[in-house]
Every structure is written in structure tokens, then in C-alpha cells.
C-alpha atoms as a PDB file:
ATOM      1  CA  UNK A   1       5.934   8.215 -16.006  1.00  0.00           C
ATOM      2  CA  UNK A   2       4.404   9.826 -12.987  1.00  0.00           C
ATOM      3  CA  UNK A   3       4.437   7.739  -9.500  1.00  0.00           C
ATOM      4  CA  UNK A   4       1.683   9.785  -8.746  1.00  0.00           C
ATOM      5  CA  UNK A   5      -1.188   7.821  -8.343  1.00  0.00           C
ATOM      6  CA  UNK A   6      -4.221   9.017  -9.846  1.00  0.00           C
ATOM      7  CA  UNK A   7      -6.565  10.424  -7.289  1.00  0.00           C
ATOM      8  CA  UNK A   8     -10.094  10.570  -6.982  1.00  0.00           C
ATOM      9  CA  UNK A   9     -11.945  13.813  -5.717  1.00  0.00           C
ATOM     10  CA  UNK A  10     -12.086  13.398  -1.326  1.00  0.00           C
ATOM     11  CA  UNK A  11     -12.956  11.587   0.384  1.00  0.00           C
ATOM     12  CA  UNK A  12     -11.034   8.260   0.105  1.00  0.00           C
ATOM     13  CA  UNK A  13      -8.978   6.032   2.361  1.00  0.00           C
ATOM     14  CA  UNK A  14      -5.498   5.692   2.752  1.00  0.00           C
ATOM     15  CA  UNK A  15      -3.437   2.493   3.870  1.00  0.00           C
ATOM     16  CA  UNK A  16      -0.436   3.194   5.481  1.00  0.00           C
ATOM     17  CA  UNK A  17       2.117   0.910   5.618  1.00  0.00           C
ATOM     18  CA  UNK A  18       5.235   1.802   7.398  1.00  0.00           C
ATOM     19  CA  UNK A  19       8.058  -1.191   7.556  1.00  0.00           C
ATOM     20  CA  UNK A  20      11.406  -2.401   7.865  1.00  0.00           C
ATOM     21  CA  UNK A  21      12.856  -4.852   5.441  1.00  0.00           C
ATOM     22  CA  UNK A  22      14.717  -7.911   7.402  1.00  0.00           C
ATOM     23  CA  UNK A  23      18.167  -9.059   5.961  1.00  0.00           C
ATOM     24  CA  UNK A  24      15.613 -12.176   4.347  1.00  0.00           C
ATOM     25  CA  UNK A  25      14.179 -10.475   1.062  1.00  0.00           C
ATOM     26  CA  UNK A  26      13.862 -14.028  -0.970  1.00  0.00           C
ATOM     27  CA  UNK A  27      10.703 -13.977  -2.559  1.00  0.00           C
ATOM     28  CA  UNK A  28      10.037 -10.374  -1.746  1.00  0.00           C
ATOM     29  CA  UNK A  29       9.794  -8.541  -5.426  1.00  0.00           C
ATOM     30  CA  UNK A  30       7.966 -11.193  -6.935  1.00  0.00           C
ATOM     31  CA  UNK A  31       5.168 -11.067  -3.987  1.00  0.00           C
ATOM     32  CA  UNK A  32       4.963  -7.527  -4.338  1.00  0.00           C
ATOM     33  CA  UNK A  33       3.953  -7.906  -8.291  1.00  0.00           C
ATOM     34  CA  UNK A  34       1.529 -10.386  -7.416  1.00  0.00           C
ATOM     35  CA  UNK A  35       0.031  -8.202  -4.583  1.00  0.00           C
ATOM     36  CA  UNK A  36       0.416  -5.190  -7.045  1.00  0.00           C
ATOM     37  CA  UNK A  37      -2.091  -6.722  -9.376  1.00  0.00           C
ATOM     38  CA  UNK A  38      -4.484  -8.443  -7.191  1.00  0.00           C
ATOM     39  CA  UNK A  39      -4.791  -5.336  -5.190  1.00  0.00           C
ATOM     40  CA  UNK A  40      -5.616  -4.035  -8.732  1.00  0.00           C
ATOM     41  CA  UNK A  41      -8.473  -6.426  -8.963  1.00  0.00           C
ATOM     42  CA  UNK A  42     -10.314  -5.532  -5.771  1.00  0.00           C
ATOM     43  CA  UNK A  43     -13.765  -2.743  -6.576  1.00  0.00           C
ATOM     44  CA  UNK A  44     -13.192   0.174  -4.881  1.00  0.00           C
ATOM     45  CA  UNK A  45      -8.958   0.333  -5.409  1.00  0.00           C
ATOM     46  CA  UNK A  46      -7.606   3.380  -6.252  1.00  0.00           C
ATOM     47  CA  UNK A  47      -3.889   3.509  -6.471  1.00  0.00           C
ATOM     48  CA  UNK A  48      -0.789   2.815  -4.899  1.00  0.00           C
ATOM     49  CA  UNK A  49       2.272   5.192  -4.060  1.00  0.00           C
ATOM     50  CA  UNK A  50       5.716   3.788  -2.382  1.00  0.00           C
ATOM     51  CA  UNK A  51       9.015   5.028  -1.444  1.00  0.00           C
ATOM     52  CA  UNK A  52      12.202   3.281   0.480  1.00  0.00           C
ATOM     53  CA  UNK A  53      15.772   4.107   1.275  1.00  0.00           C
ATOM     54  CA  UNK A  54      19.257   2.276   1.128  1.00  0.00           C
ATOM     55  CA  UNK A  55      18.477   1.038   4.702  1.00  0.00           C
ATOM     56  CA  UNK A  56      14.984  -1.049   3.726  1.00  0.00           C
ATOM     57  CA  UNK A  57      12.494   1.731   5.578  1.00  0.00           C
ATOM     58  CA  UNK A  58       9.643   1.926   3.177  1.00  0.00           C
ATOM     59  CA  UNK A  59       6.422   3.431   3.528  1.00  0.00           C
ATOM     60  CA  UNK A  60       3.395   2.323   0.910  1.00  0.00           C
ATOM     61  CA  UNK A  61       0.404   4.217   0.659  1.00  0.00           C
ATOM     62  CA  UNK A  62      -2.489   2.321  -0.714  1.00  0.00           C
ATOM     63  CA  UNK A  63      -6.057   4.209  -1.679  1.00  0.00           C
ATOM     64  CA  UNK A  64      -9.171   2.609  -1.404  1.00  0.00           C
ATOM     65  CA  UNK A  65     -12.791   4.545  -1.980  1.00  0.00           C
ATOM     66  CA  UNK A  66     -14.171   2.535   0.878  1.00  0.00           C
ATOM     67  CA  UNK A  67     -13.647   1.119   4.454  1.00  0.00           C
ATOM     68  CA  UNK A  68     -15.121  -1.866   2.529  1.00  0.00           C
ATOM     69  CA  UNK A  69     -12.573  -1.808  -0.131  1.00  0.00           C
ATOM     70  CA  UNK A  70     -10.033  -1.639   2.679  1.00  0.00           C
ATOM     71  CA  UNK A  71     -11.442  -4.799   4.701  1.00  0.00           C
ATOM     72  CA  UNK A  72     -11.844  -6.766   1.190  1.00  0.00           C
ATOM     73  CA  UNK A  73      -8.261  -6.598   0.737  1.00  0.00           C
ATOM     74  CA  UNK A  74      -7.322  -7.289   4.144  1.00  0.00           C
ATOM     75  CA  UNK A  75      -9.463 -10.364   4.092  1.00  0.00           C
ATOM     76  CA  UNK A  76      -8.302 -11.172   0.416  1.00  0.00           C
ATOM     77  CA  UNK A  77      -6.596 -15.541   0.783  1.00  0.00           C
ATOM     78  CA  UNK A  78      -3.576 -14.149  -1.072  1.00  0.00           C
ATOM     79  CA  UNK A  79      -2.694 -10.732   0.708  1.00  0.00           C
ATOM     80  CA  UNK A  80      -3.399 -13.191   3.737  1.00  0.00           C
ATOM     81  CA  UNK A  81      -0.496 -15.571   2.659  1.00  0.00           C
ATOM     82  CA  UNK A  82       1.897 -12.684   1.974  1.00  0.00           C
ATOM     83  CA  UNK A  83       0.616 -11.273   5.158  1.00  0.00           C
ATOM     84  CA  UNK A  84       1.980 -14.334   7.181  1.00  0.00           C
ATOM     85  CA  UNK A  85       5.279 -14.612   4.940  1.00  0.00           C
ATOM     86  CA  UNK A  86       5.579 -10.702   5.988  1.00  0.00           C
ATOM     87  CA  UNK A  87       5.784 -11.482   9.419  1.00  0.00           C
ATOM     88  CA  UNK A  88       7.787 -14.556   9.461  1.00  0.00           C
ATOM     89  CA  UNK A  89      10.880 -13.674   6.850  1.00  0.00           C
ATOM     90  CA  UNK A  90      10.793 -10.044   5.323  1.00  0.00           C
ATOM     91  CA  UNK A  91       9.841  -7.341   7.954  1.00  0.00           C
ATOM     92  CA  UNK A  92      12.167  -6.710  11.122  1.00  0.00           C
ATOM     93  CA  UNK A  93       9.032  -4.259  12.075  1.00  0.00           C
ATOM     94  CA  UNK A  94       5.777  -2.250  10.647  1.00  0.00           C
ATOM     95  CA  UNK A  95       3.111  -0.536  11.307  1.00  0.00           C
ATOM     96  CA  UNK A  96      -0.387  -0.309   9.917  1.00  0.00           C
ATOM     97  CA  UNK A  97      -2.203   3.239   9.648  1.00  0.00           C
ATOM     98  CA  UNK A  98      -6.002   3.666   8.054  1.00  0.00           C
ATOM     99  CA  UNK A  99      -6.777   7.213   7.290  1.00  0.00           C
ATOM    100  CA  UNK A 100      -9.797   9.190   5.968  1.00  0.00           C
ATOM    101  CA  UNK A 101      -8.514  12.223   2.897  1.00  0.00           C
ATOM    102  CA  UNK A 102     -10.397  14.974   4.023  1.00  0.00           C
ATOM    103  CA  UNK A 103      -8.699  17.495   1.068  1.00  0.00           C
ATOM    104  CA  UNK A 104      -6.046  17.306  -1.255  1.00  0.00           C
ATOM    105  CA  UNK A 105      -3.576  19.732  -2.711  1.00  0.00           C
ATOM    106  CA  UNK A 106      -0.991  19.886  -5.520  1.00  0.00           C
ATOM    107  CA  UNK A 107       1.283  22.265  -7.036  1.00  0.00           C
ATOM    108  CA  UNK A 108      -0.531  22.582 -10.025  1.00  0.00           C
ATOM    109  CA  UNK A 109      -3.334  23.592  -8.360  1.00  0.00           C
ATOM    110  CA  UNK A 110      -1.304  26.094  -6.512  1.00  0.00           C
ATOM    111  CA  UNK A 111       1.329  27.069  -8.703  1.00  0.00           C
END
């Protein structure tokens, strides 16, 4: 299965989201199914790609086709709650990046 995820021709939006995981990661795998699928549900979502190491850095990369999309899910009541529970138990630190995809490359297209 590819962790690719499945891009759209540019331009599109990226979400990045930078963070440390706190030593308080109750809760944490279950929220991010539920977020997983009711990001999923929002018009104008695109995909989602993630990576983390042993010492709970991640970075998530969500892609929306709109600065609409984006604000949607920002305003959505039950990103909000996980949003809050973020702050308060399971990130030490983050940080938020919106970006515009300009072009994109891949080694097939290169290869």
C-alpha cells in the first residue's frame, strides 16, 4: 500500500503540521482515527501524508483544494475539541504551516 497520497494536478494547499508528542498520549490514536475520517468528510480534502520518529517529532501534511477547505476544517466542532485536547495533554510543542503547491515532481515522472 502506498502512503503516498493521491495528488491532484497544482495548485492545492498543504497543512503543515509540525509537533512534539508530550509523555501524555492517552486518547491519542483513537483521536487521530476519528480526525482521519472526518477530515475525510470535509469537500475539497485531498489526502493526508505523516511521518514520526522514536522521539514523538511528527510532521503531517494535510491537502486541501481550497483555502476554504482549509478554514472548514479548522472551524470543524470536532477538530476544535481535539484541537484543545492537543494543547492541554498530547503536544510538548507545534507549529502550524499553510502552503500553496506551485509544481510537483516524482520519480516516475523523472525516472
Amino acid at each position: 500500500m502506498s502512503q503516498f497520497a493521491p495528488m491532484p494536478e497544482p495548485p492545492y494547499y498543504a497543512v503543515i503540521f509540525a509537533n512534539q508528542a508530550s509523555a501524555t498520549p492517552q486518547g491519542y490514536a483513537e483521536m487521530v482515527q476519528a480526525m482521519l475520517d472526518c477530515a475525510a468528510e470535509i469537500p475539497g480534502y485531498i489526502g493526508i501524508e505523516s511521518s514520526g520518529n522514536t522521539d514523538g517529532f511528527a510532521v503531517t501534511v494535510s491537502y486541501w483544494d481550497s483555502e476554504e477547505a482549509i478554514k472548514t476544517w479548522r472551524n470543524h466542532s470536532k477538530h476544535q475539541v481535539a484541537q484543545k485536547i492537543g494543547r492541554d495533554r498530547w503536544y510538548d510543542n507545534f507549529q502550524l504551516r499553510v502552503a500553496r503547491v506551485e509544481r510537483q515532481y516524482d520519480m516516475k515522472a523523472h525516472g
